[in-house]
C-alpha atoms as a PDB file:
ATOM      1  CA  UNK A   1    -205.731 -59.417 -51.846  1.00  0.00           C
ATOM      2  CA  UNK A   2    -205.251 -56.403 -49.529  1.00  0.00           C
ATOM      3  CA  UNK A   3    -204.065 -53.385 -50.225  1.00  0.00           C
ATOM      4  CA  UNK A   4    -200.733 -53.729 -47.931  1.00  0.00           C
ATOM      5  CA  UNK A   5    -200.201 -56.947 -49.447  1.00  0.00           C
ATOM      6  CA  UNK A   6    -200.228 -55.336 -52.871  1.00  0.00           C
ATOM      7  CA  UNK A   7    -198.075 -52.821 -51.717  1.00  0.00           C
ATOM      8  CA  UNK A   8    -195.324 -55.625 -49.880  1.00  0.00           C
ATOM      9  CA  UNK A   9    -195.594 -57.148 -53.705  1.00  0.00           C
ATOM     10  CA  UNK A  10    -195.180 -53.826 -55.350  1.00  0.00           C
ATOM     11  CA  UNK A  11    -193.073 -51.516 -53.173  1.00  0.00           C
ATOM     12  CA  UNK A  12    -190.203 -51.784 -56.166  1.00  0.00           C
ATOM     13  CA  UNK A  13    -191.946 -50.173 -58.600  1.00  0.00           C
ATOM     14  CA  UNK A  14    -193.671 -47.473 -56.248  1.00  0.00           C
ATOM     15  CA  UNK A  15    -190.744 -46.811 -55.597  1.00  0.00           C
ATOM     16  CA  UNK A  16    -189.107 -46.194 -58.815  1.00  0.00           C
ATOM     17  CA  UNK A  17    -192.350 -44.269 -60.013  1.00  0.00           C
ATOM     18  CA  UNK A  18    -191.812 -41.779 -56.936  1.00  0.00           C
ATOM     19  CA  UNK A  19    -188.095 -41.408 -57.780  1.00  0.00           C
ATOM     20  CA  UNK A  20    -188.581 -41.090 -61.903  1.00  0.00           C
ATOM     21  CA  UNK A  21    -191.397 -38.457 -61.034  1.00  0.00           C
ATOM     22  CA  UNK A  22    -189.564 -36.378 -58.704  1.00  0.00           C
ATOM     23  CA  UNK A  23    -186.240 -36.952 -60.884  1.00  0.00           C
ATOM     24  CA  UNK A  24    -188.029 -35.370 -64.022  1.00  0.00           C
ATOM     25  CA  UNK A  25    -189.583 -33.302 -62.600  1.00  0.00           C
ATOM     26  CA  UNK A  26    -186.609 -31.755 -60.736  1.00  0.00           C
ATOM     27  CA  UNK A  27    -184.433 -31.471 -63.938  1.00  0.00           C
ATOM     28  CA  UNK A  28    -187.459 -29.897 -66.025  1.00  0.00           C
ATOM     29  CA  UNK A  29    -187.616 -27.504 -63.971  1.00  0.00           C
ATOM     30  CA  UNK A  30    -183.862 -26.248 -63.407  1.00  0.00           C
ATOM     31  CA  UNK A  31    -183.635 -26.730 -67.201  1.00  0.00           C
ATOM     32  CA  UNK A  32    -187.031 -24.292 -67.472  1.00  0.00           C
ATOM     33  CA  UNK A  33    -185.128 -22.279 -64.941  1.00  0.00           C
ATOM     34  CA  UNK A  34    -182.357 -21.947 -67.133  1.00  0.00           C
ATOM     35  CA  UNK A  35    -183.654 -20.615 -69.960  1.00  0.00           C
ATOM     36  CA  UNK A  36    -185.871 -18.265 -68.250  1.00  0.00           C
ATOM     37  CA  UNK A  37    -184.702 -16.634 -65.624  1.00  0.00           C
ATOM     38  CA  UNK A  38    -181.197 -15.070 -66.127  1.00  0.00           C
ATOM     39  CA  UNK A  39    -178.084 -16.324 -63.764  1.00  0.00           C
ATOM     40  CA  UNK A  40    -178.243 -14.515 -60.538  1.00  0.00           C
ATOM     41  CA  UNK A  41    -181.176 -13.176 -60.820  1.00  0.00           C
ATOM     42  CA  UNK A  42    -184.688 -13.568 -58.888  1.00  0.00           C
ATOM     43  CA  UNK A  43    -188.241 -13.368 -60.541  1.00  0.00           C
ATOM     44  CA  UNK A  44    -190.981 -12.737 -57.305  1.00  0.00           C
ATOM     45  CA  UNK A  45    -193.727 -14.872 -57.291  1.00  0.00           C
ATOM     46  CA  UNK A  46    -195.273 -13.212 -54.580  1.00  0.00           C
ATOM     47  CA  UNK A  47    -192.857 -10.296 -53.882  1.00  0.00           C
ATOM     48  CA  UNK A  48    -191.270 -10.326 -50.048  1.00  0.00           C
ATOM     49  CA  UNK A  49    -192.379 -13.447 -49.804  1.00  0.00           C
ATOM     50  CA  UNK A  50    -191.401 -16.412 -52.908  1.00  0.00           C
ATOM     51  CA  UNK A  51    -189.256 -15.638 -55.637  1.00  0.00           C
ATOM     52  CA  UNK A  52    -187.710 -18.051 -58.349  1.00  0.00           C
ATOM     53  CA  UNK A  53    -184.051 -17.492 -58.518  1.00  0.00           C
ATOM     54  CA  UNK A  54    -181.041 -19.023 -60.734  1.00  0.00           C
ATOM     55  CA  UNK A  55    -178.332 -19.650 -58.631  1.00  0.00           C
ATOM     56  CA  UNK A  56    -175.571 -22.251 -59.538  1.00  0.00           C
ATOM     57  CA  UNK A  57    -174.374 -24.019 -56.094  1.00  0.00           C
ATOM     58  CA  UNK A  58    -171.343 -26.086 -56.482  1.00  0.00           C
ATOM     59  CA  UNK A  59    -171.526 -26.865 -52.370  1.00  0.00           C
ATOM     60  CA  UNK A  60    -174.397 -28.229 -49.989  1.00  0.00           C
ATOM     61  CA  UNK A  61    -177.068 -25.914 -48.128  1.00  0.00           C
ATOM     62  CA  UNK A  62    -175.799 -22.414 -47.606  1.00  0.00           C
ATOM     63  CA  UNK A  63    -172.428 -23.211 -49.996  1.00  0.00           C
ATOM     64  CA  UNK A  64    -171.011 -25.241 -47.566  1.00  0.00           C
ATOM     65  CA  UNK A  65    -168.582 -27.842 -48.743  1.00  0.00           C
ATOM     66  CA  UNK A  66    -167.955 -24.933 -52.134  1.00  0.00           C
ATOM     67  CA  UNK A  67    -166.092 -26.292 -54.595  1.00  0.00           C
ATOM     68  CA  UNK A  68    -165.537 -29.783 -53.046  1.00  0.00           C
ATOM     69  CA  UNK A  69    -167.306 -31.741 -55.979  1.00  0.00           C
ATOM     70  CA  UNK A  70    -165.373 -35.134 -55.369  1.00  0.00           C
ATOM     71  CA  UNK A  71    -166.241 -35.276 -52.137  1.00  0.00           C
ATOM     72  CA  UNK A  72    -170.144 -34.374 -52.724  1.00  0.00           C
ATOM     73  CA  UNK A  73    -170.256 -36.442 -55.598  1.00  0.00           C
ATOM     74  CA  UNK A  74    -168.325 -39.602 -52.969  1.00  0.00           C
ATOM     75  CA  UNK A  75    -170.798 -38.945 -49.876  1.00  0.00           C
ATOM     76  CA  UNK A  76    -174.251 -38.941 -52.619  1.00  0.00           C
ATOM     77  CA  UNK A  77    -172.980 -42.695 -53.839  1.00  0.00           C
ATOM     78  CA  UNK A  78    -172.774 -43.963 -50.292  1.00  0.00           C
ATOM     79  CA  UNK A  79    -175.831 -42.119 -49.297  1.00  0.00           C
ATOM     80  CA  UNK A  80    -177.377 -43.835 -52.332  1.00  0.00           C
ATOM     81  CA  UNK A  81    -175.776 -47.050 -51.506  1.00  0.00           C
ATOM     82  CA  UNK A  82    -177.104 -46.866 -47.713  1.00  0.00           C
ATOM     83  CA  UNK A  83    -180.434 -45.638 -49.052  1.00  0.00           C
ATOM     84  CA  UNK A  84    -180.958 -48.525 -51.100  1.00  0.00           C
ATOM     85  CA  UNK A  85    -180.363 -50.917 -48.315  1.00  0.00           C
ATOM     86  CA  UNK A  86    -182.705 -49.636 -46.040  1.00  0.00           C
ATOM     87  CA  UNK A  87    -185.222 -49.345 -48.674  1.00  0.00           C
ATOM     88  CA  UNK A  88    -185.091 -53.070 -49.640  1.00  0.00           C
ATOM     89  CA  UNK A  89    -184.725 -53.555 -45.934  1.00  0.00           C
ATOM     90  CA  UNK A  90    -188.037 -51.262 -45.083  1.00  0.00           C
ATOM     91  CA  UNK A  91    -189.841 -52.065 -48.084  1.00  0.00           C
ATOM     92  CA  UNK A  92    -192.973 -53.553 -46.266  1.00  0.00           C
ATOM     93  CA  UNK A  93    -193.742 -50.302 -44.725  1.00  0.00           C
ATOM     94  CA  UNK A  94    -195.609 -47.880 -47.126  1.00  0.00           C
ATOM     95  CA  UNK A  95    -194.466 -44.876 -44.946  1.00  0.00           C
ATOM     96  CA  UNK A  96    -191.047 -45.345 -44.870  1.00  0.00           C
ATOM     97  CA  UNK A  97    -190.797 -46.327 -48.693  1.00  0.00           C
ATOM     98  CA  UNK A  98    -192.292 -43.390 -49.700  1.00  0.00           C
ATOM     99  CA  UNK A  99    -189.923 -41.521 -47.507  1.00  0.00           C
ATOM    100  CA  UNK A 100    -186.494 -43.251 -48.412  1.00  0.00           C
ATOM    101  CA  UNK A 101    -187.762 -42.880 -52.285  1.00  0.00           C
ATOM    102  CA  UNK A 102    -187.864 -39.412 -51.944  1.00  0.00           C
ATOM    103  CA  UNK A 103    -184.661 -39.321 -50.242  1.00  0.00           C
ATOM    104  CA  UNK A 104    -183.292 -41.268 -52.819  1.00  0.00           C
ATOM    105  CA  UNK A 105    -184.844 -39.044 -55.635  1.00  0.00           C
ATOM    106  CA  UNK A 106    -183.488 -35.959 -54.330  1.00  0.00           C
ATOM    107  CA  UNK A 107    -179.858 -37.037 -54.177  1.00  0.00           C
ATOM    108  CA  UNK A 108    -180.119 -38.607 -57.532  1.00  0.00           C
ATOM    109  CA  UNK A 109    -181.468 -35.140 -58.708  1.00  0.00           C
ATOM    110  CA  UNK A 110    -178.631 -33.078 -57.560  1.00  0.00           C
ATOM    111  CA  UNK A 111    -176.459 -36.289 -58.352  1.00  0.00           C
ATOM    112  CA  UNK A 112    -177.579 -35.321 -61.704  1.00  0.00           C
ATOM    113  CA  UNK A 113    -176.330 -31.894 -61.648  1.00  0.00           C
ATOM    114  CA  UNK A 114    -172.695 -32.150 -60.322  1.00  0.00           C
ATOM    115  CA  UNK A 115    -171.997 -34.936 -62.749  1.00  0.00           C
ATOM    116  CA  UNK A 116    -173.260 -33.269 -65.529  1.00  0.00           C
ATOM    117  CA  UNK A 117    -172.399 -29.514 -64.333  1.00  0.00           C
ATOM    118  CA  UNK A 118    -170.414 -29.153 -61.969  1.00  0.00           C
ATOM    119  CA  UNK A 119    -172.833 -28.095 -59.789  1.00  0.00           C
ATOM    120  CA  UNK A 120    -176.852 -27.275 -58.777  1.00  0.00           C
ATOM    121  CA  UNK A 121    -179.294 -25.505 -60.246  1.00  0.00           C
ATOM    122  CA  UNK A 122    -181.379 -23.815 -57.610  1.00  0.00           C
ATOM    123  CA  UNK A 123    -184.435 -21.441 -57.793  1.00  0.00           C
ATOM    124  CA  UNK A 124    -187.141 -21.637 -54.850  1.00  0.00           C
ATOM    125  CA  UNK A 125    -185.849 -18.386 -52.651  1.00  0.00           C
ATOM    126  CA  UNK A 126    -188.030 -17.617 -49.596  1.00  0.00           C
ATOM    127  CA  UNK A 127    -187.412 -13.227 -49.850  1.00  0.00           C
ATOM    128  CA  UNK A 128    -188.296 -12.955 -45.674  1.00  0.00           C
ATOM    129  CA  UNK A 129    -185.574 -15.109 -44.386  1.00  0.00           C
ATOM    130  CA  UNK A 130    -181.884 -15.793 -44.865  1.00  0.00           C
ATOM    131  CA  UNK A 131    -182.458 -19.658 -46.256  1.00  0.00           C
ATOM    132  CA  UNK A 132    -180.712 -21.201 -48.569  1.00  0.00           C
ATOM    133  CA  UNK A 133    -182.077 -21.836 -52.291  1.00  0.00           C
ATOM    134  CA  UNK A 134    -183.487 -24.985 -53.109  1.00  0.00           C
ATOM    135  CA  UNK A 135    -184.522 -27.180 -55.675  1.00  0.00           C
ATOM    136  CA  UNK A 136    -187.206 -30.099 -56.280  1.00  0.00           C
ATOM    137  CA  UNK A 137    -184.101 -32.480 -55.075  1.00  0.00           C
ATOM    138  CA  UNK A 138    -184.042 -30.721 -52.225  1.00  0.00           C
ATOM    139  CA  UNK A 139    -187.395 -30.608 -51.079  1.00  0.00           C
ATOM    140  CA  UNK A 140    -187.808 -34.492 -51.807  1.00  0.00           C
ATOM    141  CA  UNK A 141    -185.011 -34.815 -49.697  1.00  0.00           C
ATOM    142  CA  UNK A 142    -185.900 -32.464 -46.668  1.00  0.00           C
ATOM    143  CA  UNK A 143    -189.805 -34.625 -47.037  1.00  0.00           C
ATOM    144  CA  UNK A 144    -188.069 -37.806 -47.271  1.00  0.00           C
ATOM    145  CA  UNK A 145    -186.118 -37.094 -44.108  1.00  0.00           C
ATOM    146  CA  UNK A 146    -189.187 -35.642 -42.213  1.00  0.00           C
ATOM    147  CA  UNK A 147    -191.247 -38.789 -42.507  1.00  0.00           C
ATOM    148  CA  UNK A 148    -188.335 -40.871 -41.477  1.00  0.00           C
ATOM    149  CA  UNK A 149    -188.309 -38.964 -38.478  1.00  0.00           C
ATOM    150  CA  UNK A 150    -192.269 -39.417 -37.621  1.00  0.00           C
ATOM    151  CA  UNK A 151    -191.818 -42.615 -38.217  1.00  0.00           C
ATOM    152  CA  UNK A 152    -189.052 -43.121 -35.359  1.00  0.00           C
ATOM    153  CA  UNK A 153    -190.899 -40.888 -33.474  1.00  0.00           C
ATOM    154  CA  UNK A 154    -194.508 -41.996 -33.850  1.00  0.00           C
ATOM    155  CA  UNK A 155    -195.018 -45.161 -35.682  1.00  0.00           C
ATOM    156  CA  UNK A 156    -192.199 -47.441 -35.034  1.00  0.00           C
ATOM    157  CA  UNK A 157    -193.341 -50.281 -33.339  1.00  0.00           C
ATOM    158  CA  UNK A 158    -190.426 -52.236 -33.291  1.00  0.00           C
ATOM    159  CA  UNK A 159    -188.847 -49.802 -30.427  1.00  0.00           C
ATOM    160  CA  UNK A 160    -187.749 -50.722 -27.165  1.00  0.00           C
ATOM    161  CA  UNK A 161    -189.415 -48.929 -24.396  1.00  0.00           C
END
């Protein structure tokens, strides 16, 4: 049997390996984060450059949406909900599953967090540019996005030119 067809058999459980890796991951670390590194504070990694912070976000990127934890908590189950469907729907492309998994992992992360919190644990702070701290649920979710955008751009076949 091919690989592919391995894959179009399998793509459930990569799937749900990519999310339960990048879900554990994520919430060892901010729980590492939180007993090491004291609340609004920054430890450089490589100083000016990559510092591990602990900052508690209770909004989106940047603190937007502050304080609105109904509403964050409402758009992540209909993201997950939409996620889901285009996951079963794209499962028979490797690219995209890995992609929407990791979308899918990164909400569920910070998911996670607001439940159980009341907000996000972040740490990765870039010191040389006004960004916003992130987490691993974050990241998965930025990657996740980026590949679904080379795939529309560059490996969608099904598009009408």
């Amino acid at each position: 049997m091919a690989r592919s067809q391995v894959f179009s058999k399998l793509w459930w459980l990569y799937s749900l390996l990519v999310v339960v890796l990048v879900v554990i991951g994520d919430q060892l670390l901010k729980k590492w984060i939180v007993a090491n590194v004291p609340l609004n504070t920054a430890k450089p990694v490589i100083p000016g450059v990559f510092s591990l912070a602990h900052v508690r976000n209770d909004g989106a990127a940047w603190s937007i949406l502050s304080g609105r934890q109904p509403f964050l908590i409402g758009i992540t189950v209909i993201a997950l909900v939409v996620l889901g469907y285009l996951l079963f729907h794209y499962r028979y492309s490797t690219f995209l599953t890995i992609g929407i998994s990791l979308m899918i992992a990164g909400a569920v992360g910070n998911f996670i967090d607001r439940l159980r919190q009341g907000y996000v644990v972040d740490m990765f702070q870039l010191d040389f540019i006004n960004f916003p701290v992130a987490n691993v649920a974050d990241i998965a979710m930025t990657v996740g996005v980026a590949l679904l955008f080379i795939y529309l751009l560059f490996l969608d076949k099904g598009r009408n030119s």
